[in-house]
C-alpha atoms as a PDB file:
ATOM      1  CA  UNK A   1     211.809 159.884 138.189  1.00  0.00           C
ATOM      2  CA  UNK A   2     210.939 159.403 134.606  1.00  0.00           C
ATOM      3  CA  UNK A   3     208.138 156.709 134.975  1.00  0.00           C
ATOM      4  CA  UNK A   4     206.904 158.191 138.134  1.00  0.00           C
ATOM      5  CA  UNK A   5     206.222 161.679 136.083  1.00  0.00           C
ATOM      6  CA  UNK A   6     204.617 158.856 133.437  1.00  0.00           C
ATOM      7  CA  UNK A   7     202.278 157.182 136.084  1.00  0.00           C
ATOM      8  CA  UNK A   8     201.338 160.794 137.195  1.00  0.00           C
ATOM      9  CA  UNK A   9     200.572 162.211 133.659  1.00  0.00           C
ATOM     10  CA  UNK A  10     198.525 158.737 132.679  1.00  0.00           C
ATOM     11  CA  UNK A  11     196.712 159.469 135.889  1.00  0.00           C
ATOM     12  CA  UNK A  12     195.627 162.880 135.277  1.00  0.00           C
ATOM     13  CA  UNK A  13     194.793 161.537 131.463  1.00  0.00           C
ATOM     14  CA  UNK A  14     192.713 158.919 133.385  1.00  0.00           C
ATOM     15  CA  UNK A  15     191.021 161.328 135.323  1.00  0.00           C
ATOM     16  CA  UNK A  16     190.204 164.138 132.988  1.00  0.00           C
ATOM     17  CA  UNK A  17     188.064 161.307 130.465  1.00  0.00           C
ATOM     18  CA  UNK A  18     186.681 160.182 133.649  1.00  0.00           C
ATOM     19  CA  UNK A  19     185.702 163.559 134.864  1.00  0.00           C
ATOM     20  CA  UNK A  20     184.431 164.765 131.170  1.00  0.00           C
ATOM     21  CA  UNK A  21     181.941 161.339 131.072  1.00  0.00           C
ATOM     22  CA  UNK A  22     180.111 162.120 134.178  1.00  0.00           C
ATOM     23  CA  UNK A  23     179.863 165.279 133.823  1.00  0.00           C
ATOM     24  CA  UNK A  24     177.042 167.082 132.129  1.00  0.00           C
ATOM     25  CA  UNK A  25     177.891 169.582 130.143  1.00  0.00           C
ATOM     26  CA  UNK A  26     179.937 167.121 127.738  1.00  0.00           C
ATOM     27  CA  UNK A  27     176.896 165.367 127.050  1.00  0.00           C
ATOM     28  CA  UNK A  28     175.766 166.144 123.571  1.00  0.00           C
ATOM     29  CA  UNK A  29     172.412 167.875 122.936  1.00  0.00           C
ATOM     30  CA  UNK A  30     169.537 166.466 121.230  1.00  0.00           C
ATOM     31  CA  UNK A  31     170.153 165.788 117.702  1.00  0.00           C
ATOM     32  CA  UNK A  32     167.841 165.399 113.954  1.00  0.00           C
ATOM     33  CA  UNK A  33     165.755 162.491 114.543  1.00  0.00           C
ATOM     34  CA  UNK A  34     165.272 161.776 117.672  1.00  0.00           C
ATOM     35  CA  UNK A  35     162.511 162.262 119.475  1.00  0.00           C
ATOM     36  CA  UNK A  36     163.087 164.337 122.977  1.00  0.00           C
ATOM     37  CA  UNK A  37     162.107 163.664 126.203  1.00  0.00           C
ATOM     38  CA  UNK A  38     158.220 164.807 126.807  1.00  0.00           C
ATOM     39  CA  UNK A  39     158.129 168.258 128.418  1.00  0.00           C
ATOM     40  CA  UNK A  40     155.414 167.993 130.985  1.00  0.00           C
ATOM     41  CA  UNK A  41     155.177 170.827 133.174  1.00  0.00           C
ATOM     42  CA  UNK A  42     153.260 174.091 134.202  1.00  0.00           C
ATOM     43  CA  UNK A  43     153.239 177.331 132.029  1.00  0.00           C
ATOM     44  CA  UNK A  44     154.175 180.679 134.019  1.00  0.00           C
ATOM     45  CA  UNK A  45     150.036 181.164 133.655  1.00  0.00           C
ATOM     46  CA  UNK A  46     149.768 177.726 135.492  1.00  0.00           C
ATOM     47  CA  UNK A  47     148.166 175.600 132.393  1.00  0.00           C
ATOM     48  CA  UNK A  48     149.800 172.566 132.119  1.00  0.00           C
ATOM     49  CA  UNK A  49     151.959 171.315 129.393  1.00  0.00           C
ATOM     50  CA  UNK A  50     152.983 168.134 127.266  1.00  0.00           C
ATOM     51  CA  UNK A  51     155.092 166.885 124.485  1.00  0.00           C
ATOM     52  CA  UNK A  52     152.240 164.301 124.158  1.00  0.00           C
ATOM     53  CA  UNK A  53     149.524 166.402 124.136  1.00  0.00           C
ATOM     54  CA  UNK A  54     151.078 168.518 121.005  1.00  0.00           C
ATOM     55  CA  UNK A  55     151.653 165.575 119.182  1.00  0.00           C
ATOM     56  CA  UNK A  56     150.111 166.118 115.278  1.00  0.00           C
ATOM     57  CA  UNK A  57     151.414 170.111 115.826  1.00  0.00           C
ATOM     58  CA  UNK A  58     154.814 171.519 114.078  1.00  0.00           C
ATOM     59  CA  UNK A  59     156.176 172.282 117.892  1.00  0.00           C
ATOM     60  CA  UNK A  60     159.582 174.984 118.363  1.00  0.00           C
ATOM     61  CA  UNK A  61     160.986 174.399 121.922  1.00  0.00           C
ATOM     62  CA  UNK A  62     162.824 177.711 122.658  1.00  0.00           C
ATOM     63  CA  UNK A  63     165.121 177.643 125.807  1.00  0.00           C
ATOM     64  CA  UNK A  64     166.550 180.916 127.022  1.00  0.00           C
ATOM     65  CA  UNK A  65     167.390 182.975 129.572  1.00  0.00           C
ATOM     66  CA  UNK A  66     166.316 186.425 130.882  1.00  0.00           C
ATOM     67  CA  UNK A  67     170.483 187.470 131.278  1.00  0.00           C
ATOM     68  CA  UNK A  68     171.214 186.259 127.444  1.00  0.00           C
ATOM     69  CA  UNK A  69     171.197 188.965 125.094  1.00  0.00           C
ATOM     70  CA  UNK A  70     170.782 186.942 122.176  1.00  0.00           C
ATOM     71  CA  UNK A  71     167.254 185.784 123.329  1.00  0.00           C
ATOM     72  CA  UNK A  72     165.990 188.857 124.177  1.00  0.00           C
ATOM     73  CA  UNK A  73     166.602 189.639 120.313  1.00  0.00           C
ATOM     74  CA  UNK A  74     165.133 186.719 119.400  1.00  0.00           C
ATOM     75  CA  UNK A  75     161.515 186.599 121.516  1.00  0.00           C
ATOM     76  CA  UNK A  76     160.050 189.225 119.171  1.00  0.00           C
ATOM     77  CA  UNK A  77     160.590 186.858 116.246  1.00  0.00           C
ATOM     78  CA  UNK A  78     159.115 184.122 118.042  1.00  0.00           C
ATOM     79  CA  UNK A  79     156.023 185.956 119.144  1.00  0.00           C
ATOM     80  CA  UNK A  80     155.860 187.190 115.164  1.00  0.00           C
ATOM     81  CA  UNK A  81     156.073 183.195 114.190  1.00  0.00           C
ATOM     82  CA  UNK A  82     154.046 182.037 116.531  1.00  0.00           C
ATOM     83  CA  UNK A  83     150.889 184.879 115.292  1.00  0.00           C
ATOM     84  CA  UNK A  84     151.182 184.116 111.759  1.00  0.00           C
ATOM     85  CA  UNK A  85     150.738 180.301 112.165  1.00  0.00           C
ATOM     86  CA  UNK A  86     148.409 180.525 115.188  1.00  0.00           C
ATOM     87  CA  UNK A  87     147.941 177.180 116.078  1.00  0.00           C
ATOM     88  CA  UNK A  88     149.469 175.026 113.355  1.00  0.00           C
ATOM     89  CA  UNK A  89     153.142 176.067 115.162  1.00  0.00           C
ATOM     90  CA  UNK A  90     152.809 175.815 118.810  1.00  0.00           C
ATOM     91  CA  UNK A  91     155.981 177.527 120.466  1.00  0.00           C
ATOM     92  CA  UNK A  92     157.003 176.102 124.087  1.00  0.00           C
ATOM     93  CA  UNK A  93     159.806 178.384 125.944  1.00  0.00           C
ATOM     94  CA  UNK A  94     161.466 177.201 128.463  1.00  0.00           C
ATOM     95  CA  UNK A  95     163.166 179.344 130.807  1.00  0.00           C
ATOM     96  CA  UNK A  96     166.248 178.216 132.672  1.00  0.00           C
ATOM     97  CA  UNK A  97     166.357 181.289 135.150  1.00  0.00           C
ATOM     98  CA  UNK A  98     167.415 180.262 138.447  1.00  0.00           C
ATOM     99  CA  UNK A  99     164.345 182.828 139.926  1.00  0.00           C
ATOM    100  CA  UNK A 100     161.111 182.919 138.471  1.00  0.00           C
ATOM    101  CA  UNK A 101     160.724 186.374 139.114  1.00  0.00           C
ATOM    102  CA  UNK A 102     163.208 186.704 136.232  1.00  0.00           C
ATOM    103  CA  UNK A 103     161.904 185.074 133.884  1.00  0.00           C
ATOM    104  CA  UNK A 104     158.115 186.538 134.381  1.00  0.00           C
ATOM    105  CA  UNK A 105     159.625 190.181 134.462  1.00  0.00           C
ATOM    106  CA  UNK A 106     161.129 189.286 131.022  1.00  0.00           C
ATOM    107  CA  UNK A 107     158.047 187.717 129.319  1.00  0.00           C
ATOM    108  CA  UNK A 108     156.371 190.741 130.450  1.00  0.00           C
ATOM    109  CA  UNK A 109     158.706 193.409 128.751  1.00  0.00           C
ATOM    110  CA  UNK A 110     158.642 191.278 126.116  1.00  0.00           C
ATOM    111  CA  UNK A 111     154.734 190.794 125.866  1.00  0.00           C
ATOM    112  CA  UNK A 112     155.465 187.302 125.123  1.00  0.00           C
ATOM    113  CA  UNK A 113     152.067 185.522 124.774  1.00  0.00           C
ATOM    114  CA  UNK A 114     153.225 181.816 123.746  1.00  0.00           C
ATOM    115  CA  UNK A 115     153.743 178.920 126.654  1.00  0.00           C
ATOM    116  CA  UNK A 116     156.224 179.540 128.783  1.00  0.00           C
ATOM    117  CA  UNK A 117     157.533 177.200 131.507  1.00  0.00           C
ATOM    118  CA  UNK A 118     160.116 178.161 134.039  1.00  0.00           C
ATOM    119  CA  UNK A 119     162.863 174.797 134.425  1.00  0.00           C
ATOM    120  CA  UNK A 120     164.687 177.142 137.269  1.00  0.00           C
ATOM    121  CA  UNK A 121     165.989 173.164 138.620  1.00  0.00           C
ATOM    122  CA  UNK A 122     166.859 172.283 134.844  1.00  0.00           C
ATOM    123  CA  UNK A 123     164.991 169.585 135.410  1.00  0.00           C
ATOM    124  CA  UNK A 124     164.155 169.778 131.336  1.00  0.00           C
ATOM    125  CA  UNK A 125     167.454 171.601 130.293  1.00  0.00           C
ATOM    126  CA  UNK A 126     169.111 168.098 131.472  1.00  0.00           C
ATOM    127  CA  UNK A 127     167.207 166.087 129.259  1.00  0.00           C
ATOM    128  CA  UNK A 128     167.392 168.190 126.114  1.00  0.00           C
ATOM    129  CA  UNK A 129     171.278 169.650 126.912  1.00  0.00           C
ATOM    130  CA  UNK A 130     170.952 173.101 124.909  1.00  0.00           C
ATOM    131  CA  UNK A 131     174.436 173.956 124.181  1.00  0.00           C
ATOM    132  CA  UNK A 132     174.215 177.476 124.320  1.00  0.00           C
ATOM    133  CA  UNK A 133     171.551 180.179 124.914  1.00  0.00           C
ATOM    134  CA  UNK A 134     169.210 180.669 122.910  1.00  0.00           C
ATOM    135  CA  UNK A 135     168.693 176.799 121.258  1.00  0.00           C
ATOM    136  CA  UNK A 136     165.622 175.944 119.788  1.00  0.00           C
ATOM    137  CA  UNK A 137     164.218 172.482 119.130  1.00  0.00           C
ATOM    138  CA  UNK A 138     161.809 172.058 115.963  1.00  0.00           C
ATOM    139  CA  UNK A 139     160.175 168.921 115.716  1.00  0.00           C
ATOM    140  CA  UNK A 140     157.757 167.485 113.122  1.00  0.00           C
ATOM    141  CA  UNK A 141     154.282 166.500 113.441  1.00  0.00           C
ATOM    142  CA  UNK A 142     155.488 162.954 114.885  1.00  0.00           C
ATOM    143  CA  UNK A 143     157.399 164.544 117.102  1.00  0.00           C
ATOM    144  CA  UNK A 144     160.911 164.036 116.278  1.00  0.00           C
ATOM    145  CA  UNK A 145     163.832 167.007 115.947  1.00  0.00           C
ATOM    146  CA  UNK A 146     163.552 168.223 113.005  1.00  0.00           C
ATOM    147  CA  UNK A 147     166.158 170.929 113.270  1.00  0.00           C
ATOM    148  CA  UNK A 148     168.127 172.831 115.767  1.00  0.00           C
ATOM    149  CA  UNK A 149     169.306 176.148 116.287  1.00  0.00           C
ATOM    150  CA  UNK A 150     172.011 177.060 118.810  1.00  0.00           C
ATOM    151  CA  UNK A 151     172.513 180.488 119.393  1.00  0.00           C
ATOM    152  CA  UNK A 152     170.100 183.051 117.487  1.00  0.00           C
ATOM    153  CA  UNK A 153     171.232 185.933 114.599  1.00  0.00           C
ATOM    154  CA  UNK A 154     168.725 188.216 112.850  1.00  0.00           C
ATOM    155  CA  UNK A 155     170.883 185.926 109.441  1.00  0.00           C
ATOM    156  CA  UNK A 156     168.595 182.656 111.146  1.00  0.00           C
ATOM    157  CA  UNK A 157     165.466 184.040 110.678  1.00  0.00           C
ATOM    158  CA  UNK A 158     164.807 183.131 107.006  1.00  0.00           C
ATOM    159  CA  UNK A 159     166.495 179.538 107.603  1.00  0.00           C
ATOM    160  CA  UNK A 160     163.614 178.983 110.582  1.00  0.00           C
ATOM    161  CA  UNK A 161     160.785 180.532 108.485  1.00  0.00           C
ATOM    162  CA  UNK A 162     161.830 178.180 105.737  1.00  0.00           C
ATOM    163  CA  UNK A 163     162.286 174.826 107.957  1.00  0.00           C
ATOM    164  CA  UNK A 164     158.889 175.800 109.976  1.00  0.00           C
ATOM    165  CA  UNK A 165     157.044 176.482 106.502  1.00  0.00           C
ATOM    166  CA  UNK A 166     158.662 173.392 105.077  1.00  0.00           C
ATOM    167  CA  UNK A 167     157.006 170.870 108.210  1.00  0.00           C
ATOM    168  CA  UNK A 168     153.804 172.501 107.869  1.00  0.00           C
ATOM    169  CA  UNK A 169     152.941 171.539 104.002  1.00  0.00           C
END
């Protein structure tokens, strides 16, 4: 009876690390100095979009959703950053809303007026695994992460201003 409950219990271990490897949400997010998958899609006003074609730009890839309270708190600070560094900072949002109807409703409360691409298929949410809602990516004018910010407090805002100010010296 004993090594039969043993076999069972190594089993389950067996299966739980096998279950945790393939599956995504273990994976870890991007991290400092690497340089992320390119983001190539259309914005929500149909322009399209690159990593590669803001190369040489301080870039902060924001991804949030319309249901996360946290991002609606942050947005306004974004669309503050984003107008006092015009187009030394270029901000990319990415919406993971399931329905684009969301996420457009939202920008327009918001009067959000930086990119914003909808990933309802987290097609780009799968490359870049953003732990938590709101996480922002800010990478250097090569294009590597710089920083990252999971999760967004009014207490973050002079840390960001500060990293953001620091890339573009």
């Amino acid at each position: 009876m004993r090594s039969r409950i043993k076999k069972v219990t190594q089993l389950l271990r067996a299966f739980v690390v096998v279950a945790m490897l393939g599956y995504p949400a273990f994976a870890a997010a991007l991290e400092v100095g690497q340089v992320p998958p390119d983001v190539a899609m259309k914005t929500l006003a149909g322009k399209p979009i690159s990593l590669a074609s803001l190369r040489g730009k301080v870039v902060l890839i924001d991804f949030w959703a319309s249901w996360c309270a946290p991002c609606k708190e942050e947005m306004p600070f974004l669309e503050r950053l984003q107008k006092r560094h015009g187009d030394r900072l270029v901000i990319v949002g990415v919406s993971v809303d399931n329905e684009r109807a969301n996420a457009e409703q939202f920008v327009r409360e918001l009067k959000v007026t930086f990119p914003i691409v909808h990933d309802g298929k987290h097609t780009v949410a799968d490359q870049y695994k953003p732990p938590r809602m709101p996480t922002s990516f800010i990478l250097d004018r090569e294009g590597k992460v710089r920083f990252v910010h999971a999760g967004f407090h009014k207490d973050d805002i002079a840390k960001i201003e500060r990293e953001i100010a620091k890339l573009l010296e």
